[in-house]
PDB file of N, CA and C in Angstrom:
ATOM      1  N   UNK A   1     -12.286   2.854  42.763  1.00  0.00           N
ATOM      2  CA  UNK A   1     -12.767   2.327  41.512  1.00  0.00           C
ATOM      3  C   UNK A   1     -14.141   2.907  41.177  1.00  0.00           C
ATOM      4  N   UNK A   2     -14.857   3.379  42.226  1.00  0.00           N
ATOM      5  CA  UNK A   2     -16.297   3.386  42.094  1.00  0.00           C
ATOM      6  C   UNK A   2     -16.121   4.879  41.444  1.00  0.00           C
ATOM      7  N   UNK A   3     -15.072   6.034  41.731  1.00  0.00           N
ATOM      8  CA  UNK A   3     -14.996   7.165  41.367  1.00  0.00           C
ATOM      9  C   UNK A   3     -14.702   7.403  39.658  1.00  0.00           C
ATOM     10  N   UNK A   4     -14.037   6.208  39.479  1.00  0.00           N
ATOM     11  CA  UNK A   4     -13.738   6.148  38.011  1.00  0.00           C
ATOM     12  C   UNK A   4     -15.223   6.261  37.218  1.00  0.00           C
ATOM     13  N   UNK A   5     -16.086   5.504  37.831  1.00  0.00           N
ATOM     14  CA  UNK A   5     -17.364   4.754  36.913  1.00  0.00           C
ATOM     15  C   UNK A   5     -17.834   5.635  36.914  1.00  0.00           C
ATOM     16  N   UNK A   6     -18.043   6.460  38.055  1.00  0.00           N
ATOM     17  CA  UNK A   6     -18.572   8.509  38.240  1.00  0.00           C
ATOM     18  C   UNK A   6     -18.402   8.865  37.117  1.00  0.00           C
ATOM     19  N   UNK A   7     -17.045   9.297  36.912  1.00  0.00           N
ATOM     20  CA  UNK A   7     -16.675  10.249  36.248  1.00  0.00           C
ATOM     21  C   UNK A   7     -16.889   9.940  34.963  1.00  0.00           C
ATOM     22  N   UNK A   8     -16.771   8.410  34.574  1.00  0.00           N
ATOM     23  CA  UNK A   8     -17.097   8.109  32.866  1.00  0.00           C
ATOM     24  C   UNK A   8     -18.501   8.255  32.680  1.00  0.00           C
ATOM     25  N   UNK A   9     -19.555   8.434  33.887  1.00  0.00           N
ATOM     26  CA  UNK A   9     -20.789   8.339  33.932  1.00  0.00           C
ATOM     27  C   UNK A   9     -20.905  10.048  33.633  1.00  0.00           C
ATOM     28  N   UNK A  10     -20.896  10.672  34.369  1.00  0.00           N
ATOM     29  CA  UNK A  10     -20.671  12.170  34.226  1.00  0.00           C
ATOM     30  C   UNK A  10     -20.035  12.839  32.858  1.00  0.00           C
ATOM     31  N   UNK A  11     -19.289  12.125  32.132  1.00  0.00           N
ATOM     32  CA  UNK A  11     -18.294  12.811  31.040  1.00  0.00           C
ATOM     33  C   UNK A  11     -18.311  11.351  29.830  1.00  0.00           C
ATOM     34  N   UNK A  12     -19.373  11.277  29.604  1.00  0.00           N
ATOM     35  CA  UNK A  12     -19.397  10.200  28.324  1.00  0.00           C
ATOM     36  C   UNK A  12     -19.188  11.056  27.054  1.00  0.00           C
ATOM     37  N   UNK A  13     -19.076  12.340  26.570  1.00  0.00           N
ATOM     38  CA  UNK A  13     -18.747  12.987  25.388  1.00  0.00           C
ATOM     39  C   UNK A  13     -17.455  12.827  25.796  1.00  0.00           C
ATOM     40  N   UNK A  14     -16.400  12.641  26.455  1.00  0.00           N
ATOM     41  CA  UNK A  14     -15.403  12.188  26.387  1.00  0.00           C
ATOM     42  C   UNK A  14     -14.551  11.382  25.948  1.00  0.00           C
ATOM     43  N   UNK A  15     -15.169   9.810  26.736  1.00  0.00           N
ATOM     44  CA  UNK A  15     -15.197   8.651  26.031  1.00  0.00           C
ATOM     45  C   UNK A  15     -15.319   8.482  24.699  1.00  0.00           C
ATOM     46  N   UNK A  16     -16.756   8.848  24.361  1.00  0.00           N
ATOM     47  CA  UNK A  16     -16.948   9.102  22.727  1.00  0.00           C
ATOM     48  C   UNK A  16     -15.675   9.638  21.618  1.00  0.00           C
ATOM     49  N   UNK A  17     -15.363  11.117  21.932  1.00  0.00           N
ATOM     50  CA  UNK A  17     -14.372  11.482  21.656  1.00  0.00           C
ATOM     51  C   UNK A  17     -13.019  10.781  21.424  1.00  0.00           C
ATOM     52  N   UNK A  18     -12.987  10.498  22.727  1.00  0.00           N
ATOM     53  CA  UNK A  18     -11.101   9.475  23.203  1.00  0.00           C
ATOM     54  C   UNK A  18     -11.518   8.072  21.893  1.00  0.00           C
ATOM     55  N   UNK A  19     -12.744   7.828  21.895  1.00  0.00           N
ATOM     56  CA  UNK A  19     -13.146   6.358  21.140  1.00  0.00           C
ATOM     57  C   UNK A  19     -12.966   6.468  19.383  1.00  0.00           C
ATOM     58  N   UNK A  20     -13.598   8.121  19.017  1.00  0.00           N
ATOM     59  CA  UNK A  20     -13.530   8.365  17.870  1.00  0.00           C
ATOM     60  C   UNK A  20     -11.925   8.483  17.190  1.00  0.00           C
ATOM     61  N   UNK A  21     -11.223   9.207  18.120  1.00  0.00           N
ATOM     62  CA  UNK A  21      -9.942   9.555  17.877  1.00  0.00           C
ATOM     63  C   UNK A  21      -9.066   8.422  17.587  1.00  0.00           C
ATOM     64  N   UNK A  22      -9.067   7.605  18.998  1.00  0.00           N
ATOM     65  CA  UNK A  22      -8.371   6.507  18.592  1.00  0.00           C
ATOM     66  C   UNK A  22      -8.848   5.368  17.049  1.00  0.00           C
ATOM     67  N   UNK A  23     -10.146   5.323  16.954  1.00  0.00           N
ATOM     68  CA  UNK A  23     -10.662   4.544  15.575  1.00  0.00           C
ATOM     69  C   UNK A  23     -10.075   5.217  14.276  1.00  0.00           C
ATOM     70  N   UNK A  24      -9.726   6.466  14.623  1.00  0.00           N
ATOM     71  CA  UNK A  24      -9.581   7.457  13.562  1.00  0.00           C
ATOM     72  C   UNK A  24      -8.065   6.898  13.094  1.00  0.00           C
ATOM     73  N   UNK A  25      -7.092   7.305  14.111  1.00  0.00           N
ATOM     74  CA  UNK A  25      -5.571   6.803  14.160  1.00  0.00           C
ATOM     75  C   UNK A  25      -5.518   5.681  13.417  1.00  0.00           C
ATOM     76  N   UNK A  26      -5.903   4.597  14.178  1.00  0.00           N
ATOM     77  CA  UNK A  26      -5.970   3.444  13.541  1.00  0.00           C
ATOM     78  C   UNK A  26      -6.042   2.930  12.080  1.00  0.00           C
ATOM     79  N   UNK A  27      -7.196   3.775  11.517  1.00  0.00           N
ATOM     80  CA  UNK A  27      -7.444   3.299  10.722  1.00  0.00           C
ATOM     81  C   UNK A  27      -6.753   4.089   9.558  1.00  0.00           C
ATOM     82  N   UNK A  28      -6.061   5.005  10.135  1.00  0.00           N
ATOM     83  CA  UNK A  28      -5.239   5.855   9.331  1.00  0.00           C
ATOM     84  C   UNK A  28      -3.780   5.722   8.898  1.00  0.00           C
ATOM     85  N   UNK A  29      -3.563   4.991   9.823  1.00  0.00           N
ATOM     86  CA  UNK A  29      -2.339   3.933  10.281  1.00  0.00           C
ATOM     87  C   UNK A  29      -2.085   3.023   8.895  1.00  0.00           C
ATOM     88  N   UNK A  30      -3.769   2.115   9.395  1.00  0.00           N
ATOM     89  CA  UNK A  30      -3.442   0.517   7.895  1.00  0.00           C
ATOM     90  C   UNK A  30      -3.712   1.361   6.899  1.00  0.00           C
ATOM     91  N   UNK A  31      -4.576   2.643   6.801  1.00  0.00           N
ATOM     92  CA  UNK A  31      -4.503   3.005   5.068  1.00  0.00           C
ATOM     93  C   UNK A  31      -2.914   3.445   4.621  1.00  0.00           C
ATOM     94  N   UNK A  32      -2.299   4.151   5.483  1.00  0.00           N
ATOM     95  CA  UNK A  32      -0.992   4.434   5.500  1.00  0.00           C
ATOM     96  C   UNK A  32      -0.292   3.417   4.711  1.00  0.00           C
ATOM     97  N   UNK A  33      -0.155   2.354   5.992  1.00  0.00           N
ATOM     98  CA  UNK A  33       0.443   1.103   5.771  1.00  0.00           C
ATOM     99  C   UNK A  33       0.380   0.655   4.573  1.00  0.00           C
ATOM    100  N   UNK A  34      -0.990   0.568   4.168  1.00  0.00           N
ATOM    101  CA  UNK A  34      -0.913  -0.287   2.873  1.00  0.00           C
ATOM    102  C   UNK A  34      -0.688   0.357   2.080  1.00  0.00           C
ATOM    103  N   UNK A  35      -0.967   1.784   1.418  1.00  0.00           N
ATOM    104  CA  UNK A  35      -0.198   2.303   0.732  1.00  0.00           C
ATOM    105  C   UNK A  35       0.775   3.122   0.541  1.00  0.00           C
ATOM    106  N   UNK A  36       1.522   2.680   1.811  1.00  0.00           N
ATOM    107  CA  UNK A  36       3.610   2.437   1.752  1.00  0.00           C
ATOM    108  C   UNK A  36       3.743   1.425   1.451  1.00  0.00           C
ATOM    109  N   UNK A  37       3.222   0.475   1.422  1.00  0.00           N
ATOM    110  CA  UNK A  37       3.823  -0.896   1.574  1.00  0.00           C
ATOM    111  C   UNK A  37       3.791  -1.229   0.111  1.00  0.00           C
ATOM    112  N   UNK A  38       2.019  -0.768  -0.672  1.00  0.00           N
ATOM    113  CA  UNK A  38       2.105  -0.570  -2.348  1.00  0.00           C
ATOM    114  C   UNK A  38       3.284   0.116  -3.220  1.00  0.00           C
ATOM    115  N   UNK A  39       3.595   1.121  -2.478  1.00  0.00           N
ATOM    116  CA  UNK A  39       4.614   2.481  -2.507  1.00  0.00           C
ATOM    117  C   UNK A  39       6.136   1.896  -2.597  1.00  0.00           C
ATOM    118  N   UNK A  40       6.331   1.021  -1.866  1.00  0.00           N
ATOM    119  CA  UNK A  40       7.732   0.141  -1.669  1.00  0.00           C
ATOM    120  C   UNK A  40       7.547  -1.225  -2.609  1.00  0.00           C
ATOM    121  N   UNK A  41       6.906  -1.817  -2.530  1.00  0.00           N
ATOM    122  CA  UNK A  41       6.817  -2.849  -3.892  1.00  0.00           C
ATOM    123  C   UNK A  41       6.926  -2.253  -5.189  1.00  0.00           C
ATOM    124  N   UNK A  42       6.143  -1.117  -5.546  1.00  0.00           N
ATOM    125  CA  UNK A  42       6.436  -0.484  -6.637  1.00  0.00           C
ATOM    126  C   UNK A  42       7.801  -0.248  -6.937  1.00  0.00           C
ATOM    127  N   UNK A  43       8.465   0.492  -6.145  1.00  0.00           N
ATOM    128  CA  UNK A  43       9.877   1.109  -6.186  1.00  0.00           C
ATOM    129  C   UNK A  43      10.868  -0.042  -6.083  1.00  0.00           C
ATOM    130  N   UNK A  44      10.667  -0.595  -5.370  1.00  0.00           N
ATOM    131  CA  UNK A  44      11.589  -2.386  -5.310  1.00  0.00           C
ATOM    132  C   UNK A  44      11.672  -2.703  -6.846  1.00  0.00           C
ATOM    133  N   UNK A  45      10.575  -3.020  -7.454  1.00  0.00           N
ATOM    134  CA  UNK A  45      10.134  -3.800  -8.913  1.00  0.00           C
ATOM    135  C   UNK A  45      10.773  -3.198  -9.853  1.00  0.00           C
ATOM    136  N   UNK A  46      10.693  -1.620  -9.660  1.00  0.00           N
ATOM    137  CA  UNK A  46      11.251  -0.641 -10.594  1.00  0.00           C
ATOM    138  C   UNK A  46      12.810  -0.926 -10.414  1.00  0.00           C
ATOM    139  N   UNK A  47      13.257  -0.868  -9.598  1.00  0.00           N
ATOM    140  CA  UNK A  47      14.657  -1.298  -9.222  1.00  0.00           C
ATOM    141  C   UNK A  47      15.919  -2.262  -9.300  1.00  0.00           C
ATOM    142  N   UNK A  48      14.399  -3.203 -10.268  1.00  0.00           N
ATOM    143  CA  UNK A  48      15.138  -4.925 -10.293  1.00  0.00           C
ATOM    144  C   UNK A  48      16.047  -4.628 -11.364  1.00  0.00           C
ATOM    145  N   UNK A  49      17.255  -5.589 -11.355  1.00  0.00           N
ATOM    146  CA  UNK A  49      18.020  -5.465 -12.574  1.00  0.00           C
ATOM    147  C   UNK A  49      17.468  -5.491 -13.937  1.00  0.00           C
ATOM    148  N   UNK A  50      18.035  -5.436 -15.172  1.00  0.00           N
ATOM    149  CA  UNK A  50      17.687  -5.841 -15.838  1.00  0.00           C
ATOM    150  C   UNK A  50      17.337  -7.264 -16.368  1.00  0.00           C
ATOM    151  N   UNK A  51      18.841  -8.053 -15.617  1.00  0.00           N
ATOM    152  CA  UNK A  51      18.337  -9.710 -16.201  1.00  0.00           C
ATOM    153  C   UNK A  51      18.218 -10.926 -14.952  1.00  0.00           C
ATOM    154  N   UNK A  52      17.150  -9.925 -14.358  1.00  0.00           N
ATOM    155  CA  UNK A  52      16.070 -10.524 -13.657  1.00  0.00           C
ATOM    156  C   UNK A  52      16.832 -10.613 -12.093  1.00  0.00           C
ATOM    157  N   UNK A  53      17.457 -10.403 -11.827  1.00  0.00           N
ATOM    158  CA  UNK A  53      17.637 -10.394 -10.471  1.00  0.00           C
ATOM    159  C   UNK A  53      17.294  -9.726  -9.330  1.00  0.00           C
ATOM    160  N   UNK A  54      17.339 -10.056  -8.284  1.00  0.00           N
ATOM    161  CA  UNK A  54      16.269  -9.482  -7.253  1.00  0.00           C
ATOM    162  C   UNK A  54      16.675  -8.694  -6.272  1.00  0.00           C
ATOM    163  N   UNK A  55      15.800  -8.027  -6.247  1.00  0.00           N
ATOM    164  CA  UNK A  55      16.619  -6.662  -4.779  1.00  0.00           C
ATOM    165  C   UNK A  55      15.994  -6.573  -3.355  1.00  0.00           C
ATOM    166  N   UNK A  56      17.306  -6.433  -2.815  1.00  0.00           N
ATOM    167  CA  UNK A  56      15.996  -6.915  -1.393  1.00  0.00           C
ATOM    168  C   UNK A  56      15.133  -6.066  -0.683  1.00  0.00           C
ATOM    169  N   UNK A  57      14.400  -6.059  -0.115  1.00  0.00           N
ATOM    170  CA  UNK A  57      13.110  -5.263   0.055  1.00  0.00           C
ATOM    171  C   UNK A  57      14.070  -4.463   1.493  1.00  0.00           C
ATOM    172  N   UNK A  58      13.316  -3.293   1.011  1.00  0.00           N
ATOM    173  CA  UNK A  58      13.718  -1.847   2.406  1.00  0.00           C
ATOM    174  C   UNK A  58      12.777  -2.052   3.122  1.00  0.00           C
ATOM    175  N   UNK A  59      12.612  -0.975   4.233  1.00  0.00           N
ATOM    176  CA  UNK A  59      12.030  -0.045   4.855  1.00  0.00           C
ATOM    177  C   UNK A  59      11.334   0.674   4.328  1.00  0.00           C
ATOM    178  N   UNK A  60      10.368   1.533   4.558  1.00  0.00           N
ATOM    179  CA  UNK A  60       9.799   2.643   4.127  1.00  0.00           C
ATOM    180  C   UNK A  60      10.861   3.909   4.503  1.00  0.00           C
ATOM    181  N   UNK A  61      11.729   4.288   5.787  1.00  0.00           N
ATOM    182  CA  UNK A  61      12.967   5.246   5.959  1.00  0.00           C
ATOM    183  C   UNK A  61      13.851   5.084   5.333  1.00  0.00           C
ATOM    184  N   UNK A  62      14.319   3.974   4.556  1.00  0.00           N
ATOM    185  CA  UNK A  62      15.450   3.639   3.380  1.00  0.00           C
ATOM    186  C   UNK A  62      14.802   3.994   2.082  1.00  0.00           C
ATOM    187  N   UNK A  63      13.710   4.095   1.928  1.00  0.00           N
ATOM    188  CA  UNK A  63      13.227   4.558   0.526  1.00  0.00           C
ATOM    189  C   UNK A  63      12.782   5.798   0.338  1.00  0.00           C
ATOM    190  N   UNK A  64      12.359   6.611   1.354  1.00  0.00           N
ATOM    191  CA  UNK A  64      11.968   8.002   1.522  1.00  0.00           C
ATOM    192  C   UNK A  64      12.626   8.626   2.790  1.00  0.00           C
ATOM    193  N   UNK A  65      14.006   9.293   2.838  1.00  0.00           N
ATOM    194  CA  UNK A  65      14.449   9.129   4.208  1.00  0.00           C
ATOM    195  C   UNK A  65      14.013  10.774   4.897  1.00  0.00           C
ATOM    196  N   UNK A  66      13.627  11.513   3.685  1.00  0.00           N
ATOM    197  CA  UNK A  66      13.374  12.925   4.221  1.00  0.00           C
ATOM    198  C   UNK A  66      11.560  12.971   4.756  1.00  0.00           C
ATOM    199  N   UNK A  67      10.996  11.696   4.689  1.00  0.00           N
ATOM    200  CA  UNK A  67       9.627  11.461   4.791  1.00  0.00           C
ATOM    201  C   UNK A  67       9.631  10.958   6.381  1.00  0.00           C
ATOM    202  N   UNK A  68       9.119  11.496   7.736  1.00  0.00           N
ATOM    203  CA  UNK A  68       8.572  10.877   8.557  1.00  0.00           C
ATOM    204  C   UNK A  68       7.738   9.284   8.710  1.00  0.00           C
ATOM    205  N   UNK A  69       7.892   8.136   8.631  1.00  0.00           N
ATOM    206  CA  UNK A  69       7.432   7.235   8.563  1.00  0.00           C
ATOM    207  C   UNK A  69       7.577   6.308   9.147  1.00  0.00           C
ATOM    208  N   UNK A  70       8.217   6.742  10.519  1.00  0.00           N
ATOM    209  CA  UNK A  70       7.863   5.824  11.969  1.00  0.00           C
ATOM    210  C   UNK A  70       6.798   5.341  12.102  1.00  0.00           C
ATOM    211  N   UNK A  71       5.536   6.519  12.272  1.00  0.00           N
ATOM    212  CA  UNK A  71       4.481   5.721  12.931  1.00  0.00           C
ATOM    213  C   UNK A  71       3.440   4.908  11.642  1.00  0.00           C
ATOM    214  N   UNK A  72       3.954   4.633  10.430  1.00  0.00           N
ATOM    215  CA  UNK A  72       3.169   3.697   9.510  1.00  0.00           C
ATOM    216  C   UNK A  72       3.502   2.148   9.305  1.00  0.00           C
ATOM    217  N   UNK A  73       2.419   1.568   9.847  1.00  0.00           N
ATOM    218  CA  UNK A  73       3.185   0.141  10.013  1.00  0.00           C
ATOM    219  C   UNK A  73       3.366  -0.437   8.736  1.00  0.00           C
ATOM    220  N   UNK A  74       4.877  -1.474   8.726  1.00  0.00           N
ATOM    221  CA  UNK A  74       5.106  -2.159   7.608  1.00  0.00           C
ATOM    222  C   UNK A  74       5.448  -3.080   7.851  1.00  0.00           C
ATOM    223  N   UNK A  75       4.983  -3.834   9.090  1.00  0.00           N
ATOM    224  CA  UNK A  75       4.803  -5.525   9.687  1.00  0.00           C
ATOM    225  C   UNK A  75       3.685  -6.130  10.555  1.00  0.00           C
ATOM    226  N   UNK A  76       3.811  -7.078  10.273  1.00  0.00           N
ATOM    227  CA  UNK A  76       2.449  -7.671  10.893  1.00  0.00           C
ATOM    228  C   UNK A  76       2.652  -7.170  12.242  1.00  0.00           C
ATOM    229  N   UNK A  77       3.507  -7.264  13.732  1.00  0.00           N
ATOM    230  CA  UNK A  77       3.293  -6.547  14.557  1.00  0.00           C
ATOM    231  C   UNK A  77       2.615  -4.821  14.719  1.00  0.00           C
ATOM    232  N   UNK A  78       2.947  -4.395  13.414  1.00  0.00           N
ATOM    233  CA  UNK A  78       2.579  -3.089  13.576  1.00  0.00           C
ATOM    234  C   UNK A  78       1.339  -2.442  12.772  1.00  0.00           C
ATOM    235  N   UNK A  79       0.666  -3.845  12.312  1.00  0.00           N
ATOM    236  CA  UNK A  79      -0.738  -3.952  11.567  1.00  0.00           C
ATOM    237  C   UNK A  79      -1.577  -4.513  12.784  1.00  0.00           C
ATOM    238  N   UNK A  80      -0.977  -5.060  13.289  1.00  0.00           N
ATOM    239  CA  UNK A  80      -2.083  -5.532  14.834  1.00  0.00           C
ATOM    240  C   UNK A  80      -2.296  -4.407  15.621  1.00  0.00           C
ATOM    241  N   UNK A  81      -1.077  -3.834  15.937  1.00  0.00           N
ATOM    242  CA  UNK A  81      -0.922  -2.503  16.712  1.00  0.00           C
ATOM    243  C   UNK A  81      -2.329  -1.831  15.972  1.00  0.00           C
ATOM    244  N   UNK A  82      -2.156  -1.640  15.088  1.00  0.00           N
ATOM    245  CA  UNK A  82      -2.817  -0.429  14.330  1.00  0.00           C
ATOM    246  C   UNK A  82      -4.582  -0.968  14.542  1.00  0.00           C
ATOM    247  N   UNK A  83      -4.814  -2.630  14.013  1.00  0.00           N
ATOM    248  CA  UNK A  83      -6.121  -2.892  14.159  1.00  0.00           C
ATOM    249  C   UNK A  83      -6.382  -2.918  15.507  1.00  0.00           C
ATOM    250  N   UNK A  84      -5.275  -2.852  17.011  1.00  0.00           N
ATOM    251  CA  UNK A  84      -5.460  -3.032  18.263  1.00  0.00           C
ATOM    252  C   UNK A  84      -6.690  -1.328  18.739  1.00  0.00           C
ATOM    253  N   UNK A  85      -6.011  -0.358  17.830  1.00  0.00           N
ATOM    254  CA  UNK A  85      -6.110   1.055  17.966  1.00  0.00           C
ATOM    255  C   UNK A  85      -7.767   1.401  17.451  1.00  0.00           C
ATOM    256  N   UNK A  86      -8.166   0.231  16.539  1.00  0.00           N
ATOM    257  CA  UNK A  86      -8.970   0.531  15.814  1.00  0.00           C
ATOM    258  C   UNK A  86     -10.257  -0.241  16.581  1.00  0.00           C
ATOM    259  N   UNK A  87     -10.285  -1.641  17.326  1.00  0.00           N
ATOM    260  CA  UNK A  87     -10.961  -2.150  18.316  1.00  0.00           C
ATOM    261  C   UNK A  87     -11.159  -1.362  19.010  1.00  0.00           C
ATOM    262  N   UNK A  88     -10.206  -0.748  19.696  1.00  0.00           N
ATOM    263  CA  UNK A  88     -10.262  -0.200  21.153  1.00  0.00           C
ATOM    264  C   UNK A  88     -11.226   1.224  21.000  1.00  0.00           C
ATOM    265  N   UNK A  89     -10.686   1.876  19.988  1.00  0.00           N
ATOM    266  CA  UNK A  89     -11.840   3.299  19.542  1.00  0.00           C
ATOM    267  C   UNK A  89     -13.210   2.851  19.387  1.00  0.00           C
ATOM    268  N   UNK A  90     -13.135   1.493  18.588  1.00  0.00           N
ATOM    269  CA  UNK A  90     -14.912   1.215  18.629  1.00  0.00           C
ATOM    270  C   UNK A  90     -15.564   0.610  19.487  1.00  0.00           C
ATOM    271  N   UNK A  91     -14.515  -0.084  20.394  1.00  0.00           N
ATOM    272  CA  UNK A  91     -15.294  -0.237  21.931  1.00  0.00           C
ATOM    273  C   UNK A  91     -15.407   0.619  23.073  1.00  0.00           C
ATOM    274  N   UNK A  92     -14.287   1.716  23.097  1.00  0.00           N
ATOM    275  CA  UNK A  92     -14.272   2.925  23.956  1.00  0.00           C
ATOM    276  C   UNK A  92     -15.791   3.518  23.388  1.00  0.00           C
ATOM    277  N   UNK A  93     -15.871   4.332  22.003  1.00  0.00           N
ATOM    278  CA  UNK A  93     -16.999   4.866  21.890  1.00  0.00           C
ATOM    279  C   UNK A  93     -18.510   4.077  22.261  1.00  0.00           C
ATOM    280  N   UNK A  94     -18.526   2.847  21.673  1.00  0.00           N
ATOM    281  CA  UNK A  94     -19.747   2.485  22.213  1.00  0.00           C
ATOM    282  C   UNK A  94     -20.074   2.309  23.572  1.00  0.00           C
ATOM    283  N   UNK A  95     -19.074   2.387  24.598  1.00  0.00           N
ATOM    284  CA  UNK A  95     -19.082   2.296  25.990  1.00  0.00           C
ATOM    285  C   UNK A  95     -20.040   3.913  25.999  1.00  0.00           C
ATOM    286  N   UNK A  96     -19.004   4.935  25.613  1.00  0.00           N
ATOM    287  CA  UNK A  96     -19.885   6.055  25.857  1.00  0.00           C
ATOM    288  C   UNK A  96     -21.096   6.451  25.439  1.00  0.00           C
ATOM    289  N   UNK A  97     -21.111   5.622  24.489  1.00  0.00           N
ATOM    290  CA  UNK A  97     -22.978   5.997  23.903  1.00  0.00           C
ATOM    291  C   UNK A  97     -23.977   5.421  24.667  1.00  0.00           C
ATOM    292  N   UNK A  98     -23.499   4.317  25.270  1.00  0.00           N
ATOM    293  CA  UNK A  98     -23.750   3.207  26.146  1.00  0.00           C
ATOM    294  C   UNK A  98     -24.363   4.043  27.416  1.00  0.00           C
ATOM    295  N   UNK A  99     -23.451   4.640  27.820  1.00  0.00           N
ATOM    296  CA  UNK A  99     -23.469   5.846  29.185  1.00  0.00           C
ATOM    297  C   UNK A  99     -24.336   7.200  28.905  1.00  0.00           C
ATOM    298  N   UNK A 100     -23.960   7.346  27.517  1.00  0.00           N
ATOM    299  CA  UNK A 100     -25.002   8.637  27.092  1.00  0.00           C
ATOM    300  C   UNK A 100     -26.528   8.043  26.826  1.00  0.00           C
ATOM    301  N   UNK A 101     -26.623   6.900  26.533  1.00  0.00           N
ATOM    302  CA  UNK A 101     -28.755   6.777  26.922  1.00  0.00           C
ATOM    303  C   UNK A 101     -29.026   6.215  28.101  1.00  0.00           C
ATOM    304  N   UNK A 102     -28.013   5.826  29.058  1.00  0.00           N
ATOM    305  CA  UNK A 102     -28.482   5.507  30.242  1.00  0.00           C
ATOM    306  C   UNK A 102     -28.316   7.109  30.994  1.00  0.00           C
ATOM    307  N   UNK A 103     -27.439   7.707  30.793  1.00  0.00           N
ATOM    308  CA  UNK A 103     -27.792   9.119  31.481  1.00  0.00           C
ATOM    309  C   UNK A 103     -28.984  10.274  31.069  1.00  0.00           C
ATOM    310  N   UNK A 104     -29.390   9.750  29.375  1.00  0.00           N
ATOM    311  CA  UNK A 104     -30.342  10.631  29.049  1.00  0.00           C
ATOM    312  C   UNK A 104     -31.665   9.880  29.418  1.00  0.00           C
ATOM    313  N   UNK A 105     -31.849   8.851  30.424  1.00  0.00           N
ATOM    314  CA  UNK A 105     -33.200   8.267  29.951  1.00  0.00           C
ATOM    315  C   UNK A 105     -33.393   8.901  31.763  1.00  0.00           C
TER     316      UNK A 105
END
């Protein structure tokens, strides 16, 4: 265990990095998300009958199927996921900045 703390001690532009990346994903994720999710309400609405009846809501792969759109979340499990991605980058990085003024002092 003690070799781990080494090495994050030794290689904090790492951390930083691994911290930025993942915040990055994340947050690229819910902008995604939310505008597929704008993207699919639109197209739903457009879709309604004329005398008023209702259509039931897709997927984002049922509405764009030649579009990659696995990894954009369009449920609350996969909006947590995404804000999970977005914690973890801003606590990974500040760990390393954390490590970078205790190694520069």
């Amino acid at each position: 265990m003690e070799s781990i703390y080494i090495w994050m001690f030794n290689r904090y532009e790492l951390l930083i990095d691994a911290g930025r990346t993942l915040l990055g994903a994340g947050a690229i994720a819910i902008i995604f998300g939310i505008i597929g999710g704008a993207l699919k309400h639109a197209q739903t609405s457009m879709a309604a009958t004329p005398n008023g009846g209702a259509t039931t809501e897709r997927m984002l792969a049922d509405a764009w199927p030649s579009i990659p759109t696995g990894w954009i979340p369009e449920t609350l499990p996969g909006f947590l996921l995404a804000g999970l991605l977005v914690v973890a980058g801003i606590s990974i990085t500040m760990i390393g900045k954390h490590l970078k003024r205790i190694a520069e002092y």
